[in-house]
N, C-alpha and C. Protein backbone atom coordinates (compact mmCIF):
# COMPACT_ATOMS: atom_id res chain seq x y z
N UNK A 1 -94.01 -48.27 -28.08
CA UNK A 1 -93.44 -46.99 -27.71
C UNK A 1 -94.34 -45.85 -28.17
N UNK A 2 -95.13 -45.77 -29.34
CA UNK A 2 -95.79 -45.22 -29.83
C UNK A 2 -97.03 -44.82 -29.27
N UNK A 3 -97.33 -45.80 -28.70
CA UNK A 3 -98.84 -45.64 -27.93
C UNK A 3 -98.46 -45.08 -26.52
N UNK A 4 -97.04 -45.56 -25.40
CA UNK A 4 -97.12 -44.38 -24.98
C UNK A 4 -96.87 -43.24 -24.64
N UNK A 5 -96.41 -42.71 -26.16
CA UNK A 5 -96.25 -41.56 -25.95
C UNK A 5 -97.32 -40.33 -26.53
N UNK A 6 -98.33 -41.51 -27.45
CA UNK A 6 -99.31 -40.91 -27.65
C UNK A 6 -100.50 -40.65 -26.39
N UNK A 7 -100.10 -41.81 -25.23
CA UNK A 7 -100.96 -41.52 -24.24
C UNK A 7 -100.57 -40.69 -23.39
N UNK A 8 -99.40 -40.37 -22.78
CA UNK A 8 -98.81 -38.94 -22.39
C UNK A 8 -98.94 -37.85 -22.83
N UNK A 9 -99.48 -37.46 -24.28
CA UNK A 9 -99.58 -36.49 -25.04
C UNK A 9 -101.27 -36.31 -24.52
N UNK A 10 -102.11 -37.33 -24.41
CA UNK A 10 -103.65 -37.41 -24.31
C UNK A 10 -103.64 -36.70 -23.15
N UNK A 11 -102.85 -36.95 -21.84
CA UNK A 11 -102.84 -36.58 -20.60
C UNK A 11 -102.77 -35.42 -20.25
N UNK A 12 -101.02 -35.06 -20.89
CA UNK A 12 -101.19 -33.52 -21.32
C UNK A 12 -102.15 -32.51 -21.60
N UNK A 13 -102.84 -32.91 -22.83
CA UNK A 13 -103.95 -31.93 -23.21
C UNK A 13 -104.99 -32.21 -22.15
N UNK A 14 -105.28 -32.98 -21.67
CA UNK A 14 -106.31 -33.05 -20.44
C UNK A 14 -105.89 -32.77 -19.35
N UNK A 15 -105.03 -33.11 -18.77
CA UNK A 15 -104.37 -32.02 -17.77
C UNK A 15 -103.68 -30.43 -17.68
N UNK A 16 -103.30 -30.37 -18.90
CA UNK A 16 -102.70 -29.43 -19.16
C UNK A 16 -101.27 -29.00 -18.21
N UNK A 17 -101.28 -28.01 -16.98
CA UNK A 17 -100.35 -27.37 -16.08
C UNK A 17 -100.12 -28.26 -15.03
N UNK A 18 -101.70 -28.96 -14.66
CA UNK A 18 -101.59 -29.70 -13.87
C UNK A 18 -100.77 -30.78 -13.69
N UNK A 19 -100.37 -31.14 -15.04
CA UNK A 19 -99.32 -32.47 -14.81
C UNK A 19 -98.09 -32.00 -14.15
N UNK A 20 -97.28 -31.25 -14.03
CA UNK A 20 -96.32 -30.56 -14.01
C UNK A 20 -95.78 -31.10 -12.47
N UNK A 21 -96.37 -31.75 -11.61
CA UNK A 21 -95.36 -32.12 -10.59
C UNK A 21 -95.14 -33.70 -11.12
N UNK A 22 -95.68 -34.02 -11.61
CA UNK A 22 -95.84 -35.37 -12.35
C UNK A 22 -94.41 -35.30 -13.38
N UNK A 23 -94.41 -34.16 -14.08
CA UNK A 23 -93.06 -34.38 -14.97
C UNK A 23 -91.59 -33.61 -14.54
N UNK A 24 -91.91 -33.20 -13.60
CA UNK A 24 -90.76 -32.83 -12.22
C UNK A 24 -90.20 -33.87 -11.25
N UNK A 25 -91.00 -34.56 -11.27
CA UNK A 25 -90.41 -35.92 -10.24
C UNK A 25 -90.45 -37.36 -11.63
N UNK A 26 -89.84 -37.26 -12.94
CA UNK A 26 -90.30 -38.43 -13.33
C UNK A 26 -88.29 -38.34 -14.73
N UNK A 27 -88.17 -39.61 -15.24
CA UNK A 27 -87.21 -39.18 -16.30
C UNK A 27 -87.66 -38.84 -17.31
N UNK A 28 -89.10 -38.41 -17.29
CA UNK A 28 -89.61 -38.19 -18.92
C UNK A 28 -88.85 -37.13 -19.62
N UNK A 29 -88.14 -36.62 -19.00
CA UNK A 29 -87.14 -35.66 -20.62
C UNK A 29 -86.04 -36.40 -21.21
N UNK A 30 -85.58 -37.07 -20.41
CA UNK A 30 -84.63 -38.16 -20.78
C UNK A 30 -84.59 -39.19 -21.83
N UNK A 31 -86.03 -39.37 -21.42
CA UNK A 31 -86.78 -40.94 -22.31
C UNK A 31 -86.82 -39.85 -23.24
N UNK A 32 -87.55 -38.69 -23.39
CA UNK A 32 -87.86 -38.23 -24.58
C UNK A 32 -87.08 -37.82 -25.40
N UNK A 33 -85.81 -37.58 -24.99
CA UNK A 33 -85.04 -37.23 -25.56
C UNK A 33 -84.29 -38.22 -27.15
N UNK A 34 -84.16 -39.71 -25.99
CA UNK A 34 -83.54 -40.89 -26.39
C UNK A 34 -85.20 -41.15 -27.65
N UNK A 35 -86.18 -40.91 -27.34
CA UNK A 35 -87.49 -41.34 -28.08
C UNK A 35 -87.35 -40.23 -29.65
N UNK A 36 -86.75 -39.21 -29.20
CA UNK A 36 -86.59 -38.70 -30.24
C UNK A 36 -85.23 -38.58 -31.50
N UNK A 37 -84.62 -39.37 -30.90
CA UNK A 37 -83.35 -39.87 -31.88
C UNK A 37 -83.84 -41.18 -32.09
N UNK A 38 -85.08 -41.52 -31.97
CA UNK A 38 -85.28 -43.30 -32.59
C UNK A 38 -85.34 -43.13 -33.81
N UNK A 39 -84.54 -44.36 -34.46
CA UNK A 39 -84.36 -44.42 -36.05
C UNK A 39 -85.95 -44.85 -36.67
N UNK A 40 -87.08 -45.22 -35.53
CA UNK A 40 -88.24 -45.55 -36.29
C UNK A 40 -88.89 -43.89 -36.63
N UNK A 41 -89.17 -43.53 -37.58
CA UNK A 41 -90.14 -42.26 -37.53
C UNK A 41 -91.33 -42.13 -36.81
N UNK A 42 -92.14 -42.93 -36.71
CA UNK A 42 -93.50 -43.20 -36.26
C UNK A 42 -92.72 -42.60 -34.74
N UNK A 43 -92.06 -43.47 -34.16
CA UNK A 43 -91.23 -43.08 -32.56
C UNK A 43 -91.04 -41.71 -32.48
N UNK A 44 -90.36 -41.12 -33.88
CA UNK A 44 -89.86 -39.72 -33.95
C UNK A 44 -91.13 -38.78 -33.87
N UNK A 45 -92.29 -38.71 -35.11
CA UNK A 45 -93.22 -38.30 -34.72
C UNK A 45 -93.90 -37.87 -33.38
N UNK A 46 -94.35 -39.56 -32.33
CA UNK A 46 -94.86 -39.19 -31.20
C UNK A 46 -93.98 -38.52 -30.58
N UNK A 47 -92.93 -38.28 -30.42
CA UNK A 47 -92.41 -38.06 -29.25
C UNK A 47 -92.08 -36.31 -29.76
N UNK A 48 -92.45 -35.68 -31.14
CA UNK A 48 -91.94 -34.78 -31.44
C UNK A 48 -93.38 -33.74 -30.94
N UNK A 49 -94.59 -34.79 -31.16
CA UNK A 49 -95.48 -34.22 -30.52
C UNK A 49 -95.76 -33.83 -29.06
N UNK A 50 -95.58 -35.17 -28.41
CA UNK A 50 -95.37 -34.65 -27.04
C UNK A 50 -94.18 -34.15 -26.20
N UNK A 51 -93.20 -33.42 -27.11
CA UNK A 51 -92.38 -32.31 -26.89
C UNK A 51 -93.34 -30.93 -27.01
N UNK A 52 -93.72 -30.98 -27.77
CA UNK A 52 -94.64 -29.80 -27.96
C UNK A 52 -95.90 -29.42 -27.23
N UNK A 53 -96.39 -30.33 -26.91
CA UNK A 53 -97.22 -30.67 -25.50
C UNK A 53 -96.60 -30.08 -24.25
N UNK A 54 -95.31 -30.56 -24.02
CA UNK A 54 -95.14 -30.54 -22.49
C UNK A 54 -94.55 -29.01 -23.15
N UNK A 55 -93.94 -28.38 -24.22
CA UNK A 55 -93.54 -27.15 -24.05
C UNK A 55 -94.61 -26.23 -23.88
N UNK A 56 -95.98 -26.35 -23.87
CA UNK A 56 -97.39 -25.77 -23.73
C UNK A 56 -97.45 -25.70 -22.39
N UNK A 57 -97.53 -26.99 -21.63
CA UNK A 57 -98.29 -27.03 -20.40
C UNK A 57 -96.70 -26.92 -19.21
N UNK A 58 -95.57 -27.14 -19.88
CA UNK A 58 -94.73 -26.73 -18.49
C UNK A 58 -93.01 -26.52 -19.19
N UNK A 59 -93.30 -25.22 -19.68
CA UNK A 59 -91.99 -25.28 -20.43
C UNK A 59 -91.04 -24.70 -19.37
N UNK A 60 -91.06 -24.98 -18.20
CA UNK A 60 -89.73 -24.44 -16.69
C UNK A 60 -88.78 -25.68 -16.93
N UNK A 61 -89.91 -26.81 -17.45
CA UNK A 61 -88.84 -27.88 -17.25
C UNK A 61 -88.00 -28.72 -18.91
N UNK A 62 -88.45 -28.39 -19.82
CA UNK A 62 -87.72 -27.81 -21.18
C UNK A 62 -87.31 -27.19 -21.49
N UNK A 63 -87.03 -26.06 -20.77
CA UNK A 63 -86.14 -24.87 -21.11
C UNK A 63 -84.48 -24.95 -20.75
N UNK A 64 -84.42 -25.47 -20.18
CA UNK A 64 -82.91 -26.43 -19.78
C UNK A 64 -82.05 -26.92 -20.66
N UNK A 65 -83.62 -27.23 -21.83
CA UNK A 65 -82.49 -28.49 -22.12
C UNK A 65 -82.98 -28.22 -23.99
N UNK A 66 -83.28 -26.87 -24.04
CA UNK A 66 -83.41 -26.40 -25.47
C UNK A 66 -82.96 -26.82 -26.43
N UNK A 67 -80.85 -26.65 -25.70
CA UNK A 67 -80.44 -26.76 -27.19
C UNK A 67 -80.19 -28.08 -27.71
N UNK A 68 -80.25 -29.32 -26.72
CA UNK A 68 -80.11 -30.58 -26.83
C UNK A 68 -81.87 -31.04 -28.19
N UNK A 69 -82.70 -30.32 -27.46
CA UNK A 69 -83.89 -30.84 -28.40
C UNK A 69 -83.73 -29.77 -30.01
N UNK A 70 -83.34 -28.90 -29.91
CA UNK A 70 -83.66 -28.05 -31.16
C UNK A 70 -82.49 -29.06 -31.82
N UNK A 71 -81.78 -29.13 -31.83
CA UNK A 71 -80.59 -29.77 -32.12
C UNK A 71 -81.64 -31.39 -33.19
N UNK A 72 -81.58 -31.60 -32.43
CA UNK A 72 -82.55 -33.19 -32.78
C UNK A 72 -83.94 -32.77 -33.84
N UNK A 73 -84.47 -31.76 -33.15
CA UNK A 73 -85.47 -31.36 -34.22
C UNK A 73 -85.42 -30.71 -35.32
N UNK A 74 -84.53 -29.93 -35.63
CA UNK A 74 -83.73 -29.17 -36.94
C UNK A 74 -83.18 -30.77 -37.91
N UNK A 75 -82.54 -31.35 -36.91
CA UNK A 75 -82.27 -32.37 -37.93
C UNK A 75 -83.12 -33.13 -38.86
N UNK A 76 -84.53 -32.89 -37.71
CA UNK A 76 -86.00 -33.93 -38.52
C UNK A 76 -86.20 -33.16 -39.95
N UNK A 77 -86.36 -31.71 -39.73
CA UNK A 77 -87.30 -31.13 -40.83
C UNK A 77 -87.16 -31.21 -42.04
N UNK A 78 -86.31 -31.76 -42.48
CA UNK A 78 -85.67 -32.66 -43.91
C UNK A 78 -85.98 -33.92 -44.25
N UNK A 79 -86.52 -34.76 -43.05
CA UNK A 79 -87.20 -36.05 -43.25
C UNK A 79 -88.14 -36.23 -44.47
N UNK A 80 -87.68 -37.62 -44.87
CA UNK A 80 -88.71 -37.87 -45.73
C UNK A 80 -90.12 -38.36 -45.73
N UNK A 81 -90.44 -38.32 -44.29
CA UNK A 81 -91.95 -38.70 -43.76
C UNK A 81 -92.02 -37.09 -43.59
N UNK A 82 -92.85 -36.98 -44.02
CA UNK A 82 -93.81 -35.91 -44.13
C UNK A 82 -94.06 -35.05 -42.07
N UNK A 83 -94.38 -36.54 -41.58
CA UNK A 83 -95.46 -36.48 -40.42
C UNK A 83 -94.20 -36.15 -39.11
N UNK A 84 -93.40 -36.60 -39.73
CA UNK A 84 -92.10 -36.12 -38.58
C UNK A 84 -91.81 -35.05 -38.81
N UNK A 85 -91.43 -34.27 -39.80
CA UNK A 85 -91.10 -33.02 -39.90
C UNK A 85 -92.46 -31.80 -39.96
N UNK A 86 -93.52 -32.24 -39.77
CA UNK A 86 -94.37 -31.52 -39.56
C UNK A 86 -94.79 -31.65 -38.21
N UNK A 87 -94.56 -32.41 -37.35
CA UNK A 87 -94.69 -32.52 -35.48
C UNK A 87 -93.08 -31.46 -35.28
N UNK A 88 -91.92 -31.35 -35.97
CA UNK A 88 -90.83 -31.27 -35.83
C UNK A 88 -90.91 -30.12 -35.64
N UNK A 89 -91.48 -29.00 -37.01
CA UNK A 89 -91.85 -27.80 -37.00
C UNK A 89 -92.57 -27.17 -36.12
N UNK A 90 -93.83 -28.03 -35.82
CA UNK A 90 -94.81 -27.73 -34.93
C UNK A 90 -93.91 -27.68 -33.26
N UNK A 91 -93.54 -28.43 -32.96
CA UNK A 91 -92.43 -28.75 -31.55
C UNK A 91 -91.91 -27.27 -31.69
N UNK A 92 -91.03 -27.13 -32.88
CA UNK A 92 -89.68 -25.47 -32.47
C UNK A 92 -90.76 -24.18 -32.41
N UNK A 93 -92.35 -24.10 -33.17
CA UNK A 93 -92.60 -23.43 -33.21
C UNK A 93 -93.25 -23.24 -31.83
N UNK A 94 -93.66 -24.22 -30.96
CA UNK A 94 -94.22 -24.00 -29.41
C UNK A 94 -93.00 -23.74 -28.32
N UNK A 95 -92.14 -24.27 -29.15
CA UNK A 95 -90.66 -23.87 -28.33
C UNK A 95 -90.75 -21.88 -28.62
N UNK A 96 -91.08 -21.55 -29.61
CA UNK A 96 -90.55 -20.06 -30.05
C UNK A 96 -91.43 -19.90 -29.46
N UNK A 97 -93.05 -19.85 -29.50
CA UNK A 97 -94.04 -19.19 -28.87
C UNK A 97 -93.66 -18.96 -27.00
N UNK A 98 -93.36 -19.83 -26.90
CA UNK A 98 -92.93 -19.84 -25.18
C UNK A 98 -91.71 -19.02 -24.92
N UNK A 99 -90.56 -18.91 -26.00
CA UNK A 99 -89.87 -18.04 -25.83
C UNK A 99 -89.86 -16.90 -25.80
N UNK A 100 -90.99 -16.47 -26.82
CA UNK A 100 -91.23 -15.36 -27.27
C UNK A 100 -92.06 -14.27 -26.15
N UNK A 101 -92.70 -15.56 -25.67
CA UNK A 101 -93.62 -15.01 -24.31
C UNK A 101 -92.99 -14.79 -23.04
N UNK A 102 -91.82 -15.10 -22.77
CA UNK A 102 -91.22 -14.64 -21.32
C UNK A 102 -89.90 -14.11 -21.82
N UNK A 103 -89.89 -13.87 -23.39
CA UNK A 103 -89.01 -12.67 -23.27
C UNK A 103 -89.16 -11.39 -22.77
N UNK A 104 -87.61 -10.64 -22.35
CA UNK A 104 -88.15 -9.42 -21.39
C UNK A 104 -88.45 -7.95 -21.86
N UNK A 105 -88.32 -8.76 -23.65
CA UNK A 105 -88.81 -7.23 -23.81
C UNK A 105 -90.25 -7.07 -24.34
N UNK A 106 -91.14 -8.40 -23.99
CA UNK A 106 -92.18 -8.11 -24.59
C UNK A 106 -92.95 -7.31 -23.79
C-alpha cells in the first residue's frame, strides 16, 4: 500500500496539474481517505503526503471533502511517529495555503 501511494505522489510532482483528469475520473479520494484512517502509520504517512500533493496540483477536487480529511488529520498530529504527524501538518498546511489563495478577500 505504501509503495503505491508513494508512486502516485512521484506522479504528482511530475505531472503536477496535468494529472487532474486522471483524478476526476478515478476513486482516488475515497481510497485515500480509507488509506488515511489505516491503523499502520507508515500507510498513514504516505497517504498524508499524497493528500498534500493532490491539494498542490488539483485542490477543485479536495475541496469537497475538507472537513472529512482535516478531521482525520488533526487527529494524526499527536501521533507518536514523528513522520505521520509531520506529513499531517504539512497536508493542513497545503490545505491552508490553497485556501488562503482563492480566498475572496485576498
Amino acid at each position: 500500500m505504501v509503495i503505491s501511494l508513494d508512486l502516485l505522489s512521484g506522479l504528482l510532482e511530475g505531472l503536477g496539474t496535468q494529472i487532474e483528469p486522471l483524478v476526476s475520473d478515478s476513486p482516488l479520494l475515497k481510497l485515500l481517505f480509507e488509506a488515511a484512517q489505516d491503523p499502520q502509520p507508515d500507510v498513514r504517512q504516505s497517504s498524508f503526503a499524497l493528500l498534500g500533493d493532490l491539494t498542490k496540483a488539483c485542490f477543485a477536487h479536495i475541496r469537497p471533502q475538507i472537513g472529512q480529511f482535516m478531521s482525520v488529520l488533526v487527529n494524526n498530529l499527536g501521533s507518536e511517529h514523528i513522520s505521520v504527524s509531520n506529513n499531517a501538518i504539512w497536508a493542513i498546511g497545503e490545505i491552508c495555503i490553497q485556501l488562503e489563495y482563492r480566498s475572496p478577500w485576498s
